[in-house]
C-alpha atoms as a PDB file:
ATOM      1  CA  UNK A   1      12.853  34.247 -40.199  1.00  0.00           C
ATOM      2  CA  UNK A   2       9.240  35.545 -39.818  1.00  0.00           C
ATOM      3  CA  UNK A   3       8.612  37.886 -37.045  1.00  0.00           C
ATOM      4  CA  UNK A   4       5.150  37.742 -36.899  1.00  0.00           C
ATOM      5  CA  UNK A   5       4.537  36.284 -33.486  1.00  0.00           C
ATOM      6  CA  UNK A   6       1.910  33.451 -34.408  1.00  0.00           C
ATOM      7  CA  UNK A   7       4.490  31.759 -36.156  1.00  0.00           C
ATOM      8  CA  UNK A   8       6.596  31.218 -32.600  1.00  0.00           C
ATOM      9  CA  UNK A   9       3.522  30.931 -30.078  1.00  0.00           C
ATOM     10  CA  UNK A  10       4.562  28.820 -27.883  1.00  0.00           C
ATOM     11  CA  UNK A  11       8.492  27.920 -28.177  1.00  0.00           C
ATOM     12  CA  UNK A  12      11.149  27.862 -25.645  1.00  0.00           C
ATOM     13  CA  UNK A  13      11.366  31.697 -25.634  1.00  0.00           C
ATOM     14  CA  UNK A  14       7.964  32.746 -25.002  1.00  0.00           C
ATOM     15  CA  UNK A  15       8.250  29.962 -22.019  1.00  0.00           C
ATOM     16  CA  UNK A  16      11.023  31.042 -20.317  1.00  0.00           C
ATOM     17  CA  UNK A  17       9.819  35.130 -21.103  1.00  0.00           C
ATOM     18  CA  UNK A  18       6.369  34.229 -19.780  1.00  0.00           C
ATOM     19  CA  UNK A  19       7.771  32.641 -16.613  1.00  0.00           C
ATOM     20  CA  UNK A  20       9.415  36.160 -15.858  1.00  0.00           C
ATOM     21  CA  UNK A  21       6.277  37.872 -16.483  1.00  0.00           C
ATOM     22  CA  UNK A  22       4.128  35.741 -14.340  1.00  0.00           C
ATOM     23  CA  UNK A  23       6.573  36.569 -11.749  1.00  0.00           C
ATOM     24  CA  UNK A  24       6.702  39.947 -12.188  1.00  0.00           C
ATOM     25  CA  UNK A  25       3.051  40.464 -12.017  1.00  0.00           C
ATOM     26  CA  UNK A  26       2.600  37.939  -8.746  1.00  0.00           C
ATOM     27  CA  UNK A  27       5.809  40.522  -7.625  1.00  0.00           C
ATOM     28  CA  UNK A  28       3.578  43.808  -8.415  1.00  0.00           C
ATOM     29  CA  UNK A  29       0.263  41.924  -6.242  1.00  0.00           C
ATOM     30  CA  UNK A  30       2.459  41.688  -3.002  1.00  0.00           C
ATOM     31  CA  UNK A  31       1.216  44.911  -2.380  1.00  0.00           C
ATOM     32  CA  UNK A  32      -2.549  46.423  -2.371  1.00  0.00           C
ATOM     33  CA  UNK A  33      -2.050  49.350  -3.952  1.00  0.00           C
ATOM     34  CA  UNK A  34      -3.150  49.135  -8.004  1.00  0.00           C
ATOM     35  CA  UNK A  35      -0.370  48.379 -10.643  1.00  0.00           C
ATOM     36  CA  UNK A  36      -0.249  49.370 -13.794  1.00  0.00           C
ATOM     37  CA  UNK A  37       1.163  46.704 -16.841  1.00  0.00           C
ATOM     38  CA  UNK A  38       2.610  48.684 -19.983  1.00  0.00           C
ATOM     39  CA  UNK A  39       2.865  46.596 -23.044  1.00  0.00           C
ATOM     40  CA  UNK A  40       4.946  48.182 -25.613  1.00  0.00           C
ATOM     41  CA  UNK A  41       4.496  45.177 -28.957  1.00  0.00           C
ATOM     42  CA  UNK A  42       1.084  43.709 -27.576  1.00  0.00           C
ATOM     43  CA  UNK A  43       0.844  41.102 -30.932  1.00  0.00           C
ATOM     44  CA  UNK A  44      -2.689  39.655 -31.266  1.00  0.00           C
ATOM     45  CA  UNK A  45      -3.087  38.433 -27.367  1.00  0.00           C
ATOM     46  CA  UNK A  46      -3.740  35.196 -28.366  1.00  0.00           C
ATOM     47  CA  UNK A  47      -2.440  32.524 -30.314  1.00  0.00           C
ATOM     48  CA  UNK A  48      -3.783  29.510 -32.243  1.00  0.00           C
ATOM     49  CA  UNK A  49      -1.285  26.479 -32.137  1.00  0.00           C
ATOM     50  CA  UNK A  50      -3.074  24.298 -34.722  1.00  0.00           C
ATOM     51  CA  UNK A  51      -3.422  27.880 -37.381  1.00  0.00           C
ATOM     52  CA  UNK A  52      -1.390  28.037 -40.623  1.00  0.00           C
ATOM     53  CA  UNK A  53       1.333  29.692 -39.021  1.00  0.00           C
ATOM     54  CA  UNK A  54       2.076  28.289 -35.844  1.00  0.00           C
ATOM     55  CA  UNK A  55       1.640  24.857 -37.544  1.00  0.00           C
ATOM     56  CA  UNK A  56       4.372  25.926 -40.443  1.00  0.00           C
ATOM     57  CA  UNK A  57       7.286  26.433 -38.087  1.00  0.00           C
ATOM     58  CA  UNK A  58       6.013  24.128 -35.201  1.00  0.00           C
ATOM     59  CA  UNK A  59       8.169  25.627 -32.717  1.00  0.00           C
ATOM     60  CA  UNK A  60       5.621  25.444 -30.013  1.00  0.00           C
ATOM     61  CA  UNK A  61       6.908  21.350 -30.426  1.00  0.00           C
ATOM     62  CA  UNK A  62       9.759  22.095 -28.558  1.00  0.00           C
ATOM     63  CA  UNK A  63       8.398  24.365 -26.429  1.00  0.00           C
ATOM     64  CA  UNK A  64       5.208  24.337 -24.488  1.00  0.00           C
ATOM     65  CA  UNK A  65       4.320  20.936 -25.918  1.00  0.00           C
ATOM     66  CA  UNK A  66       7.357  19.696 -24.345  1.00  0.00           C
ATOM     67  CA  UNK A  67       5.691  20.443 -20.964  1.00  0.00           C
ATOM     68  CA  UNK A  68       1.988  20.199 -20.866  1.00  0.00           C
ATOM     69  CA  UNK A  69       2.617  17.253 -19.709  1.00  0.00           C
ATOM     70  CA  UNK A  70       5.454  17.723 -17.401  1.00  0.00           C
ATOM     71  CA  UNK A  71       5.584  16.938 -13.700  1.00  0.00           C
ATOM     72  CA  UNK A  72       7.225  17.737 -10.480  1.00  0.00           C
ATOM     73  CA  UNK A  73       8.003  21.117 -12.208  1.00  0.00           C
ATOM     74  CA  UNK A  74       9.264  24.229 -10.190  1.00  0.00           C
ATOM     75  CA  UNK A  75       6.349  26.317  -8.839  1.00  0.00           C
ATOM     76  CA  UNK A  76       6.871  29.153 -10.951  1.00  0.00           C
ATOM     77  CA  UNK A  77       7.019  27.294 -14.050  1.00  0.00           C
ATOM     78  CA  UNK A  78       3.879  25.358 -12.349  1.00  0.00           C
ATOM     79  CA  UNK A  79       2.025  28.549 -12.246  1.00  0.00           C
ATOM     80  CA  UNK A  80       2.634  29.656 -16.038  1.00  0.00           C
ATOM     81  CA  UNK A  81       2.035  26.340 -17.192  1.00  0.00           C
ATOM     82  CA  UNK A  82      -1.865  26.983 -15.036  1.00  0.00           C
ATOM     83  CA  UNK A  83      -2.939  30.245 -16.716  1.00  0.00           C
ATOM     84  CA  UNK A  84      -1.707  28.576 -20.227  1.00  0.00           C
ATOM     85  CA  UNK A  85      -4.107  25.823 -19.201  1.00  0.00           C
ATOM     86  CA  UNK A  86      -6.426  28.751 -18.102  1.00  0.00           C
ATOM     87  CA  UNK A  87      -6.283  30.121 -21.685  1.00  0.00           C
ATOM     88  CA  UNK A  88      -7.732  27.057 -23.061  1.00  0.00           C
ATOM     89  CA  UNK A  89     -10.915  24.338 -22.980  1.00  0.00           C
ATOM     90  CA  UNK A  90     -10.229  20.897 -21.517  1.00  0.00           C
ATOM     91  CA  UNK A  91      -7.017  18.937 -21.265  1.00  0.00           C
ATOM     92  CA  UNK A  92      -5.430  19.989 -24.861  1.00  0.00           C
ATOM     93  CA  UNK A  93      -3.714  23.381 -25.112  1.00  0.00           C
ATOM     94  CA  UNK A  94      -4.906  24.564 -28.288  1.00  0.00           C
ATOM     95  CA  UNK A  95      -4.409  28.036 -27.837  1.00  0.00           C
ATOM     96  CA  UNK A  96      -1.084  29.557 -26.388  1.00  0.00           C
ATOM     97  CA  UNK A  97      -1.919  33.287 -24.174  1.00  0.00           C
ATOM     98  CA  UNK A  98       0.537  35.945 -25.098  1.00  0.00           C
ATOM     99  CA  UNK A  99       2.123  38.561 -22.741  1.00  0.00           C
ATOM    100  CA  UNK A 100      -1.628  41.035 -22.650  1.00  0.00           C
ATOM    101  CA  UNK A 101      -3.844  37.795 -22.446  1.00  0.00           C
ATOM    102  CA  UNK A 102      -1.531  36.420 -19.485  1.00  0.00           C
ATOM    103  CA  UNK A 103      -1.170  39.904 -17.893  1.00  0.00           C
ATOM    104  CA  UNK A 104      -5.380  40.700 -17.997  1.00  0.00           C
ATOM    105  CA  UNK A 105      -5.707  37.260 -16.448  1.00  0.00           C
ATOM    106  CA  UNK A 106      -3.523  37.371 -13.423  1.00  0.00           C
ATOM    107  CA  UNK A 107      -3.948  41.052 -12.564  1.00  0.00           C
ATOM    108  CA  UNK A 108      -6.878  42.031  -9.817  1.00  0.00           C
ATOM    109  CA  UNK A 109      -9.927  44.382 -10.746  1.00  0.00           C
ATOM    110  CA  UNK A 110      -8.176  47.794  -9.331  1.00  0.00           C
ATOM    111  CA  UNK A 111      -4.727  47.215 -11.900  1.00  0.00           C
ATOM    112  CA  UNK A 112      -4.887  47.923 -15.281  1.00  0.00           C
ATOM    113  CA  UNK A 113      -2.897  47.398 -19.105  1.00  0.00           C
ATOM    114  CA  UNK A 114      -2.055  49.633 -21.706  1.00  0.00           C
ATOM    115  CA  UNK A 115      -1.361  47.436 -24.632  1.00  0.00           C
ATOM    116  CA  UNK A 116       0.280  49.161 -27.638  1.00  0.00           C
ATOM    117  CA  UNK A 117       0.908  47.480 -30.844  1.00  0.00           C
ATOM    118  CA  UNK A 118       1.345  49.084 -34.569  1.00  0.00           C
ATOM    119  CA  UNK A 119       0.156  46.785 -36.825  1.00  0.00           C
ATOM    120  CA  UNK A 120      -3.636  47.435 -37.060  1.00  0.00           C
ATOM    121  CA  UNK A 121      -4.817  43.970 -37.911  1.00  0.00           C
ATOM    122  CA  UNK A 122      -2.926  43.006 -34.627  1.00  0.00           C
ATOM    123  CA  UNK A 123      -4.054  46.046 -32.952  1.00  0.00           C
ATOM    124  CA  UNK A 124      -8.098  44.808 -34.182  1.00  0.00           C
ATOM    125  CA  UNK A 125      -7.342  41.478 -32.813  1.00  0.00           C
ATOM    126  CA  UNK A 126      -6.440  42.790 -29.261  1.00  0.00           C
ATOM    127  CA  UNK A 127      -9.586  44.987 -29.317  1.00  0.00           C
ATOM    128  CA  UNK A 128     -12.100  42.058 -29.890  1.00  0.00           C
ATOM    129  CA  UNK A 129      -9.910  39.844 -27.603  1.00  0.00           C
ATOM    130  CA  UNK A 130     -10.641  42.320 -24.812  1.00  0.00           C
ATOM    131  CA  UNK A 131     -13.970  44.352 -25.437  1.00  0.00           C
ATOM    132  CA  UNK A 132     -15.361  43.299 -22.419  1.00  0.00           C
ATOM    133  CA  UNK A 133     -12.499  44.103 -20.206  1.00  0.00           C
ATOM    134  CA  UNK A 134     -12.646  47.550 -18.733  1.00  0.00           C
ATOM    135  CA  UNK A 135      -9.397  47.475 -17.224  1.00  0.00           C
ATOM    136  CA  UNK A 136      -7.298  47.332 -20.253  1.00  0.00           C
ATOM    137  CA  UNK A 137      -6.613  49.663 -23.282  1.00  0.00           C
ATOM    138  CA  UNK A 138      -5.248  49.361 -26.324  1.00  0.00           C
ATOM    139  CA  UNK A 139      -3.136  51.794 -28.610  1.00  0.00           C
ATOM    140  CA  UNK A 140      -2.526  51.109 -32.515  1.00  0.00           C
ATOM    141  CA  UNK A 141       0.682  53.088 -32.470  1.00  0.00           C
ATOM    142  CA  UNK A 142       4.264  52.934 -32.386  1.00  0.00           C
ATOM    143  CA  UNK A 143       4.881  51.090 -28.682  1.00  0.00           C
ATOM    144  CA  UNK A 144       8.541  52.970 -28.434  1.00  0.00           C
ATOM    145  CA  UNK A 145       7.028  56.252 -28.642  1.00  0.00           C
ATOM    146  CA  UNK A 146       3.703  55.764 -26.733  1.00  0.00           C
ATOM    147  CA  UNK A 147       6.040  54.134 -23.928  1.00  0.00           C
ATOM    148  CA  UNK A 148       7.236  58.021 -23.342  1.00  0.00           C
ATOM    149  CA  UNK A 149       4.095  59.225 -23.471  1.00  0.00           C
ATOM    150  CA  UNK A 150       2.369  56.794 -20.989  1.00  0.00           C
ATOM    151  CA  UNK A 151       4.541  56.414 -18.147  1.00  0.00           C
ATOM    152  CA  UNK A 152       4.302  57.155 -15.514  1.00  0.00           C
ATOM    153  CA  UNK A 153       1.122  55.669 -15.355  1.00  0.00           C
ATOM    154  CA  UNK A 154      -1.959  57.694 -12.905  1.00  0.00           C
ATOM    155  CA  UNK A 155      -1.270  53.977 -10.688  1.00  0.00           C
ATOM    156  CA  UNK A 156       2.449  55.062  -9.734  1.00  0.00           C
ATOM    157  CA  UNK A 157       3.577  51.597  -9.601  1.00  0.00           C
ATOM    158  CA  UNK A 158       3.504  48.997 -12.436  1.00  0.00           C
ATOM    159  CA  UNK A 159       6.083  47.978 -15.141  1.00  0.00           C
ATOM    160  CA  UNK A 160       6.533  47.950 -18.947  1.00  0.00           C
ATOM    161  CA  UNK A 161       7.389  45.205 -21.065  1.00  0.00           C
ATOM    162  CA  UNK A 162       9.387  45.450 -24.191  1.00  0.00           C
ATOM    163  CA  UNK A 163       9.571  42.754 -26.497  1.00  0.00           C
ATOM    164  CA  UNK A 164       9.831  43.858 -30.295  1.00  0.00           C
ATOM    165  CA  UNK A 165       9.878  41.638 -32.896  1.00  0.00           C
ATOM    166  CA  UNK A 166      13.909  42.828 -33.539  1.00  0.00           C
ATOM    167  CA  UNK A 167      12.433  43.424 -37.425  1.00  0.00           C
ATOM    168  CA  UNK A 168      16.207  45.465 -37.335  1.00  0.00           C
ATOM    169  CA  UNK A 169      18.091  42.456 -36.315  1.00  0.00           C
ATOM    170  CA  UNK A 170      20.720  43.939 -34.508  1.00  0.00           C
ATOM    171  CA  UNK A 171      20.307  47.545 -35.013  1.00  0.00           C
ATOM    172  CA  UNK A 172      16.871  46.751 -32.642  1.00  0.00           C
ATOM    173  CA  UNK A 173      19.544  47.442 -29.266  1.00  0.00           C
ATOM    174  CA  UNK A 174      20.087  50.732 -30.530  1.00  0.00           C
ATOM    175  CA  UNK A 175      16.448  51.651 -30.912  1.00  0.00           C
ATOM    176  CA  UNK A 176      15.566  50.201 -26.914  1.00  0.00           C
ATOM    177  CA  UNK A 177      17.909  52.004 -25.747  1.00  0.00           C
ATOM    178  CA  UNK A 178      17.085  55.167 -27.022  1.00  0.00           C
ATOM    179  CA  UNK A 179      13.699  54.545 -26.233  1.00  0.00           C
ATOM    180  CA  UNK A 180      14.658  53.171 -22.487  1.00  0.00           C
ATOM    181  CA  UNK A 181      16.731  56.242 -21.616  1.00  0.00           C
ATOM    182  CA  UNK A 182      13.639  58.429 -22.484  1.00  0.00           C
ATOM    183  CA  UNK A 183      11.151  56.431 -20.172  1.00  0.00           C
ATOM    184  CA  UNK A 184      13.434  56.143 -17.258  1.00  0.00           C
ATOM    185  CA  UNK A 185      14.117  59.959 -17.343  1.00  0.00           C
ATOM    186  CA  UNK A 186      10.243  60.109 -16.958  1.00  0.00           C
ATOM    187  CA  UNK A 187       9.673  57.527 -14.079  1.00  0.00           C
ATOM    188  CA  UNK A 188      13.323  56.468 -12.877  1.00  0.00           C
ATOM    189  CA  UNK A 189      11.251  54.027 -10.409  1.00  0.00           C
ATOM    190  CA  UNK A 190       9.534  52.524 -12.998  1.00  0.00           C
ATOM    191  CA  UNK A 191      10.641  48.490 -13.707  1.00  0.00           C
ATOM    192  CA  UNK A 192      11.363  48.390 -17.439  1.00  0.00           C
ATOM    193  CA  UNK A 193      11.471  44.116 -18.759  1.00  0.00           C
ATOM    194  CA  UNK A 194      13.033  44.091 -22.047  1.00  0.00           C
ATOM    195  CA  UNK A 195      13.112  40.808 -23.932  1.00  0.00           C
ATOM    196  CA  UNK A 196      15.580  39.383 -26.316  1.00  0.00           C
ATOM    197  CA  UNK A 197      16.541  37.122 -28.647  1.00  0.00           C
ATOM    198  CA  UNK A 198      20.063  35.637 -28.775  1.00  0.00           C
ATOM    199  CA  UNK A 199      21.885  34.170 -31.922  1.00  0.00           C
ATOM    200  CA  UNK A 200      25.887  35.124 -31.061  1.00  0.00           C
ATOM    201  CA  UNK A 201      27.199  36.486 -28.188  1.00  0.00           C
ATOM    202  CA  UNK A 202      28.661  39.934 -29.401  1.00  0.00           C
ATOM    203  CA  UNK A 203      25.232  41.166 -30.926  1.00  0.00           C
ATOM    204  CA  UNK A 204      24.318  41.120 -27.195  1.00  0.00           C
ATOM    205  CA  UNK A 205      27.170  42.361 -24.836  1.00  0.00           C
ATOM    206  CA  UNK A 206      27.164  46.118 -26.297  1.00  0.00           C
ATOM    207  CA  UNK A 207      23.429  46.224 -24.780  1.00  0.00           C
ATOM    208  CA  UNK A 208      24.543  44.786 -21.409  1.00  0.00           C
ATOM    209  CA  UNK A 209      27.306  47.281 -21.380  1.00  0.00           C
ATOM    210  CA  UNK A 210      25.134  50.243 -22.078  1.00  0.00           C
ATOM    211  CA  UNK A 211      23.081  48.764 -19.148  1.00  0.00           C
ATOM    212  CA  UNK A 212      25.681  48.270 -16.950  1.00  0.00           C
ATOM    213  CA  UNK A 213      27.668  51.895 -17.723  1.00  0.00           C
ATOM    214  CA  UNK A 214      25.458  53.892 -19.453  1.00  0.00           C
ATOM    215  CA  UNK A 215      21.581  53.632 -18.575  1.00  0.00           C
ATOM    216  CA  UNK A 216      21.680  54.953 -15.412  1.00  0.00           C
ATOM    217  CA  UNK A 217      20.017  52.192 -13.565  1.00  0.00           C
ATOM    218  CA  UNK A 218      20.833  50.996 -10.479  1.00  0.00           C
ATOM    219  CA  UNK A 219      19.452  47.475 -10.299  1.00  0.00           C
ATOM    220  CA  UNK A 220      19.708  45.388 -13.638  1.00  0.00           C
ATOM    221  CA  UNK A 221      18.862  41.746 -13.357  1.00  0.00           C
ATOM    222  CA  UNK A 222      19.521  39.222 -16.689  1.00  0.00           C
ATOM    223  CA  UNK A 223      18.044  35.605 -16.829  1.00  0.00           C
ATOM    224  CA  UNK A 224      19.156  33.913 -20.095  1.00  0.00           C
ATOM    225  CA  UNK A 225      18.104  30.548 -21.523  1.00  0.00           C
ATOM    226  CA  UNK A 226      20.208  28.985 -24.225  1.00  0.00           C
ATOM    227  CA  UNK A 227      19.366  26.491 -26.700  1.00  0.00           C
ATOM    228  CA  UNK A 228      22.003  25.892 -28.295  1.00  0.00           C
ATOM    229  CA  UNK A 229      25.604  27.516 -28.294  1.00  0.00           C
ATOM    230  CA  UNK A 230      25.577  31.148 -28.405  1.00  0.00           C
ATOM    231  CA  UNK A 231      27.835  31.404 -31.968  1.00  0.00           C
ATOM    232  CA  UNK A 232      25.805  31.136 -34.902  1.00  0.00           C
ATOM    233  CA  UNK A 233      24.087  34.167 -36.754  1.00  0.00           C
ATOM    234  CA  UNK A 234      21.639  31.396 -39.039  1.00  0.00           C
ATOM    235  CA  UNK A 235      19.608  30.467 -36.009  1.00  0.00           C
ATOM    236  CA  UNK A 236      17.509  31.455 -32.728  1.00  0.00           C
ATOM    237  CA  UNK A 237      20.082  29.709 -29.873  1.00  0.00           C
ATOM    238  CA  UNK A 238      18.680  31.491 -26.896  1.00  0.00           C
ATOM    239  CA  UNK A 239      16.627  34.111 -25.096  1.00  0.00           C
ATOM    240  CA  UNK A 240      17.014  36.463 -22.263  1.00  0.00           C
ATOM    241  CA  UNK A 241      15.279  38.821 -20.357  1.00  0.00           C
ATOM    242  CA  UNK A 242      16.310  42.079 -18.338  1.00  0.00           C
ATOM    243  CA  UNK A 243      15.179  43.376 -15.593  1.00  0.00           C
ATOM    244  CA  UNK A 244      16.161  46.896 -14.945  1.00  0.00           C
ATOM    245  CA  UNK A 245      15.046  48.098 -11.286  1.00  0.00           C
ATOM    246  CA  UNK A 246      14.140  44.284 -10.965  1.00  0.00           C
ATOM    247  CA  UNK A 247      11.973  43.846  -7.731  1.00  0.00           C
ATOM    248  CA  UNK A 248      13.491  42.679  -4.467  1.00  0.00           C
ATOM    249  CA  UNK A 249      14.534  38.534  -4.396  1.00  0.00           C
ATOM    250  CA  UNK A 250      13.198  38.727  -8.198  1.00  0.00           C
ATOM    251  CA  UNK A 251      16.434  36.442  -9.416  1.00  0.00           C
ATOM    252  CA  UNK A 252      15.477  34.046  -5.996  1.00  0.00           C
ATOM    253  CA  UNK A 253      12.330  33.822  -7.472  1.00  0.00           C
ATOM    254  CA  UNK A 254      12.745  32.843 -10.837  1.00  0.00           C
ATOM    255  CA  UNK A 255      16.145  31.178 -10.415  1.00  0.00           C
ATOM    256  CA  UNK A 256      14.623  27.356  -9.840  1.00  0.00           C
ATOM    257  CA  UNK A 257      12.666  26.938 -12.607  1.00  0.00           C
ATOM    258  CA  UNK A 258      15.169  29.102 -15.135  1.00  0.00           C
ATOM    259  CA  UNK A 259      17.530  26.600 -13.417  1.00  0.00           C
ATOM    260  CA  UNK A 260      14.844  23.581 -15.008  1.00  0.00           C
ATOM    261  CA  UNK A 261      14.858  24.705 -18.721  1.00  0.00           C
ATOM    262  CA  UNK A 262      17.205  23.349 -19.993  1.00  0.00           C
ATOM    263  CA  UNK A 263      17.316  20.008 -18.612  1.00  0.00           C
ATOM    264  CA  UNK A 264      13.091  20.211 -19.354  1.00  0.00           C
ATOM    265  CA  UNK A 265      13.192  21.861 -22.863  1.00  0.00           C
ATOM    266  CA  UNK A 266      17.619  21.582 -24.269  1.00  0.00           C
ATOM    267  CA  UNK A 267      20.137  19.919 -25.674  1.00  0.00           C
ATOM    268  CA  UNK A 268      22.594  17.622 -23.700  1.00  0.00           C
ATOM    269  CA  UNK A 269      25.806  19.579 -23.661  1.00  0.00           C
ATOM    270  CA  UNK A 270      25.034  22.282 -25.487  1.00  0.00           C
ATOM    271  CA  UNK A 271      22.064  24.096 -23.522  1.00  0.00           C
ATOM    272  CA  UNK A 272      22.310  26.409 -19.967  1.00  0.00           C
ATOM    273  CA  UNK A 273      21.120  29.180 -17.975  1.00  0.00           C
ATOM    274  CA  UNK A 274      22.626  32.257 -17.046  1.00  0.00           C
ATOM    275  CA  UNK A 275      21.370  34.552 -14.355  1.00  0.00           C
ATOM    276  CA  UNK A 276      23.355  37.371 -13.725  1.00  0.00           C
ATOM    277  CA  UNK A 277      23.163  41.175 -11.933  1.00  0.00           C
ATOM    278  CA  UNK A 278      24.406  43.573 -14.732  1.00  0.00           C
ATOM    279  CA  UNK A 279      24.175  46.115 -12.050  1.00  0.00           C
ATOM    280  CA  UNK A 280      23.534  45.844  -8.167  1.00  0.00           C
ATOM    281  CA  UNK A 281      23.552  48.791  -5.922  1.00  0.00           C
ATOM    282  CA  UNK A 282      26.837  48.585  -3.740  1.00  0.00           C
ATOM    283  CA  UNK A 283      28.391  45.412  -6.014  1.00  0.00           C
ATOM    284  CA  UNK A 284      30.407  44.457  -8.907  1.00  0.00           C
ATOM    285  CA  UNK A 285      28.209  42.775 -11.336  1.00  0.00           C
ATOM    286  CA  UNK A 286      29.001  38.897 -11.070  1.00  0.00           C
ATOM    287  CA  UNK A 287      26.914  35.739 -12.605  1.00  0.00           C
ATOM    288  CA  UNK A 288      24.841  34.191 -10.194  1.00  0.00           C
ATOM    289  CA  UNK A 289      25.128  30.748 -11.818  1.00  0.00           C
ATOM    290  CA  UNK A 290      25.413  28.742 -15.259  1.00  0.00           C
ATOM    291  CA  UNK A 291      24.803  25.413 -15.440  1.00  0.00           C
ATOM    292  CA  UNK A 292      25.009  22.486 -18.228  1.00  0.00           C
ATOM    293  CA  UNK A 293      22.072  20.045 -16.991  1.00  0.00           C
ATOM    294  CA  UNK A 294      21.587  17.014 -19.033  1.00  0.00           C
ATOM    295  CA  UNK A 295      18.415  16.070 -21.377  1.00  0.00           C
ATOM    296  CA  UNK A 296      15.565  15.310 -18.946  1.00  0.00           C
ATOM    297  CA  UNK A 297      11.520  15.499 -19.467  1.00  0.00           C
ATOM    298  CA  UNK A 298       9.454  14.119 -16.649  1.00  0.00           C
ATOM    299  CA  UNK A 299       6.109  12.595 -17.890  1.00  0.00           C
ATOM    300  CA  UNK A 300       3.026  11.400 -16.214  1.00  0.00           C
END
């Protein structure tokens, strides 16, 4: 498996991770006050669906493809499915907006984005992409240790995104939570979104019990989306995202149209969702809900 991103622009993870983001940043505009967006594996920004690489794997087939031309969709999936439309010229979606492009064009004038990434053609790439934009900055350094050194941020409020390209397969849980620890110490308020990729089921749960009985936290929210069964090393079967110090009614908000993935983008019988509180204040951490929708893609 390649990890460079432009080879998986567009596929059913990057949906349903995008989805959560959107939220999270229409979350951080409920109040006036500027936010701050922290963006700890940045990429390129952007993403060209018909390039060498995205073309080689074609994942973005099954994923945003699969809903451009969608209807009656949920309104949060509505809204992601706007700014990808927003990222491009016309009716054809040509280019797919990663996490700083989609963050830079939802947040206001007064919020800002510190966009780290350590690859330096990547890091070039982000720079041209947004050389005009005064309200974001990017770093060409290591995003686990800048994430220490830039939070909190001067804004107070804001969040940071993690979402490595888990180069150390497994071994990549060790390194966020190292890395999580030190940033929470820092800003214990902050909201910390750490993405994930899921191939079988014990890789994950040692993370989500360091979560739930080690971190600290006191709100940790998990949305999953799987693929495929959960029990195979040899492929990608699912995604997730957590949340930790999620934002109030964050798993209302989000819960409709993680609810629609797999009957929009899965497998009959084999695909779900899982949304579930690793830790609530005040509660034993139960699932929310997992459900086994059939096969189903509206189409104009």
């Amino acid at each position: 498996m390649n990890y460079r991103h432009a080879y998986h622009a567009g596929n059913f993870a990057d949906v349903m991770k995008h989805m959560v983001l959107v939220a999270l940043l229409d979350t951080m505009k409920q109040k006036n006050t500027p936010f701050c967006y922290i963006d700890t594996h940045a990429g390129s920004g952007r993403y060209d669906l018909k390039g060498v690489q995205a073309r080689k794997t074609g994942e973005a087939d099954e994923g945003v493809a699969q809903l451009k031309a969608a209807t009656g969709l949920p309104p949060l999936l509505w809204k992601w499915l706007e700014v990808v439309r927003a990222c491009n010229d016309g009716d054809e979606i040509r280019y797919y907006p990663g996490s700083p492009w989609i963050a830079a064009h939802l947040m206001r004038e007064s919020d800002s984005a510190q966009l780290c990434e350590l690859h330096t053609e990547e890091a070039d790439r982000l720079r041209q992409l947004f050389h005009h934009d005064a309200r974001v900055h990017v770093h060409n350094r290591d995003g686990y240790e800048a994430m220490k050194a830039l939070v909190p941020p001067k804004e107070k409020r804001g969040f940071v995104l993690i979402d490595p390209p888990f180069e150390q397969q497994e071994g990549e849980f060790r390194t966020i939570e190292k890395a999580l620890k030190a940033a929470m110490e820092k800003w214990p308020t902050g909201i910390f979104a750490v993405w994930y990729p899921i191939k079988v089921r014990s890789q994950v749960q040692p993370f989500h019990r360091w979560l739930a009985t080690k971190s600290g936290a006191k709100r940790v929210l998990a949305a999953e989306f799987l693929l495929h069964k959960d029990d195979s090393p040899l492929r990608l079967n699912g995604t997730g995202m957590v949340i930790v110090n999620a934002p109030w009614k964050l798993d209302e908000t989000i819960r409709d149209s993680l609810k629609a993935l797999p009957k929009l983008l899965g497998q009959p019988g084999e695909s779900e969702y899982r949304l579930t509180w690793l830790v609530e204040e005040g509660k034993d951490p139960a699932p929310l809900h997992v459900a086994h929708p059939p096969r189903s893609v509206p189409r104009r």
